[in-house]
Protein backbone atom coordinates (compact mmCIF):
# COMPACT_ATOMS: atom_id res chain seq x y z
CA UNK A 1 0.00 0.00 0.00
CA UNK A 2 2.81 2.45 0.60
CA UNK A 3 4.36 1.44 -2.58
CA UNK A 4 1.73 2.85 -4.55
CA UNK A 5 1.85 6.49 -2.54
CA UNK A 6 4.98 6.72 -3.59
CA UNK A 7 4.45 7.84 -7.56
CA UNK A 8 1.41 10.33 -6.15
CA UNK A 9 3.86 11.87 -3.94
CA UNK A 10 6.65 12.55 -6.66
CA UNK A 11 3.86 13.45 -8.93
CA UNK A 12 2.63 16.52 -6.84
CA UNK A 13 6.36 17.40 -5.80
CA UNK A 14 7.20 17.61 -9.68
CA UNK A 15 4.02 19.27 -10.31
CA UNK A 16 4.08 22.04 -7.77
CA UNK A 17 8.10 22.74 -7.63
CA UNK A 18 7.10 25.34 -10.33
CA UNK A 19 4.77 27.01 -8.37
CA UNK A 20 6.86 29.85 -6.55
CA UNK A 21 8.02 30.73 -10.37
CA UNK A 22 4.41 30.67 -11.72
CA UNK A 23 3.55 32.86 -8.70
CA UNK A 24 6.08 35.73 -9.67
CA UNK A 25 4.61 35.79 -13.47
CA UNK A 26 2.84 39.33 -14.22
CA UNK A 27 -0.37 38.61 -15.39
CA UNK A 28 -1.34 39.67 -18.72
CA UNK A 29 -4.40 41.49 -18.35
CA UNK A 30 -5.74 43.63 -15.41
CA UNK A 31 -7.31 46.76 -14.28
CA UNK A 32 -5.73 50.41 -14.98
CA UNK A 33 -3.11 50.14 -12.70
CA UNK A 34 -1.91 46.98 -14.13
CA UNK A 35 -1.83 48.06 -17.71
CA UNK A 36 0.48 51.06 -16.72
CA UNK A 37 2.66 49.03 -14.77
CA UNK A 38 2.94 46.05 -17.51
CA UNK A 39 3.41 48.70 -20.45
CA UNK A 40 6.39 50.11 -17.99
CA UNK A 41 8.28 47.06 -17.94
CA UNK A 42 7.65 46.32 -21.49
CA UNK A 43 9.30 50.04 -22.21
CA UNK A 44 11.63 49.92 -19.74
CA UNK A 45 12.45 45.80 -21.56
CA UNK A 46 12.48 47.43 -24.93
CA UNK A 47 14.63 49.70 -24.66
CA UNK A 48 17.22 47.68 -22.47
CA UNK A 49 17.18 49.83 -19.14
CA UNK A 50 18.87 47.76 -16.72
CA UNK A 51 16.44 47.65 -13.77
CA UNK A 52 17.46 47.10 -10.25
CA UNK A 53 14.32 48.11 -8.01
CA UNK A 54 10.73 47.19 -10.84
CA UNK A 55 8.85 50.34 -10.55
CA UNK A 56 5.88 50.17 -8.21
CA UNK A 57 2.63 52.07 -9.39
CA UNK A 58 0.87 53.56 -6.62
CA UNK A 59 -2.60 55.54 -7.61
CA UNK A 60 -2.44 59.85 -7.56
CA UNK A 61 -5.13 62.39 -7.92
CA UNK A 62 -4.73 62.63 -11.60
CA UNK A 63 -3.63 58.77 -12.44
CA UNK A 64 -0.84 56.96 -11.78
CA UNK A 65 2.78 57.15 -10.66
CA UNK A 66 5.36 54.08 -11.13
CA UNK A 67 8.37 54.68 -9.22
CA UNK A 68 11.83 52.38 -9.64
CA UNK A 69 15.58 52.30 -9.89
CA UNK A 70 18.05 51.31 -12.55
CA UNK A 71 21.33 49.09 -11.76
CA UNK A 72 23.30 52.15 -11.84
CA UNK A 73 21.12 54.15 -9.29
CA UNK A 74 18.89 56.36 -11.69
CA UNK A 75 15.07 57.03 -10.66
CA UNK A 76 13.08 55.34 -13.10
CA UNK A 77 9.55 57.75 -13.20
CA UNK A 78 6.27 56.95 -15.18
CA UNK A 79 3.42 58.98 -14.68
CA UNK A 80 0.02 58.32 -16.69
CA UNK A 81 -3.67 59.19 -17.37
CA UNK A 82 -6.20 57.66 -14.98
CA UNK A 83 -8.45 56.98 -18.56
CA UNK A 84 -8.08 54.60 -21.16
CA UNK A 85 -5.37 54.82 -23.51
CA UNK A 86 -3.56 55.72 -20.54
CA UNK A 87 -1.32 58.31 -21.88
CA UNK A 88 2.39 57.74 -20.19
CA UNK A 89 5.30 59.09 -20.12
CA UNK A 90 8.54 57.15 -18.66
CA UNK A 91 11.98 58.89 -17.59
CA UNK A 92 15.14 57.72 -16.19
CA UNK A 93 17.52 59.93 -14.34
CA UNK A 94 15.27 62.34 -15.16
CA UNK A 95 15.32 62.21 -18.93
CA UNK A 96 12.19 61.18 -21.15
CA UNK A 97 12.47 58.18 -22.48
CA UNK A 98 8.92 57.40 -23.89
CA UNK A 99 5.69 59.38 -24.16
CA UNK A 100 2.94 57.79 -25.52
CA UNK A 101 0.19 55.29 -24.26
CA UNK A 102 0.32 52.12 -21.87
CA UNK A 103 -2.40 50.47 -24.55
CA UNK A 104 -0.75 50.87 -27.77
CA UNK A 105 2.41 49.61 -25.85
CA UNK A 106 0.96 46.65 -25.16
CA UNK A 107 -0.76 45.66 -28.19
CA UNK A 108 2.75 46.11 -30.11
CA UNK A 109 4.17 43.84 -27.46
CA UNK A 110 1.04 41.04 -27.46
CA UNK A 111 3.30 37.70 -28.60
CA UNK A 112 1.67 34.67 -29.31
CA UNK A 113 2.67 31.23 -26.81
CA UNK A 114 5.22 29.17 -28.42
């Protein structure tokens, strides 16, 4: 009888070992806030800032802020629109280094699974 525990236990081990990493995915879609922060990263991806501290978006009285820090120590800024497109604009060390919006950002960056 213990025998045959034995493959149900390995089973669930192998299964859930990829959990924590699953955990830490962004998800894909989400609410305003999550759009903003996504389309950061994918900026902030695209054009190979080297991130030390992922900006964190936080809610203001006229949107959003996303605050963060680059390898090197640089503030990483993004402030956007509260509305849909959610107009953005992203700076490090305090020079602009994107304006546009958080939506068409992430429709350019929509990849199909593999």
């Amino acid at each position: 009888m213990r025998r045959a525990f034995i493959p149900v236990i390995v089973s669930a081990i192998v299964l859930t070992a990829g959990c924590s990493q699953v955990a830490a995915l962004t998800p894909v879609g989400g609410d305003a806030i999550t759009t903003v922060r996504n389309a950061t990263y994918d900026v902030l991806f695209d054009q190979q800032i080297a991130v030390l501290v992922a900006p964190v978006c936080k809610p203001t009285d006229s949107g959003f802020t996303c605050t963060g820090k680059t390898v090197d120590g640089q503030p990483i800024v993004t402030t956007a629109a509260a509305t849909k497109p959610f107009d953005m604009a992203i700076s490090v060390g305090g020079m602009v280094i994107f304006e546009g919006n958080a939506q068409d950002v992430l429709n350019a960056n929509v990849r199909e699974a593999p």
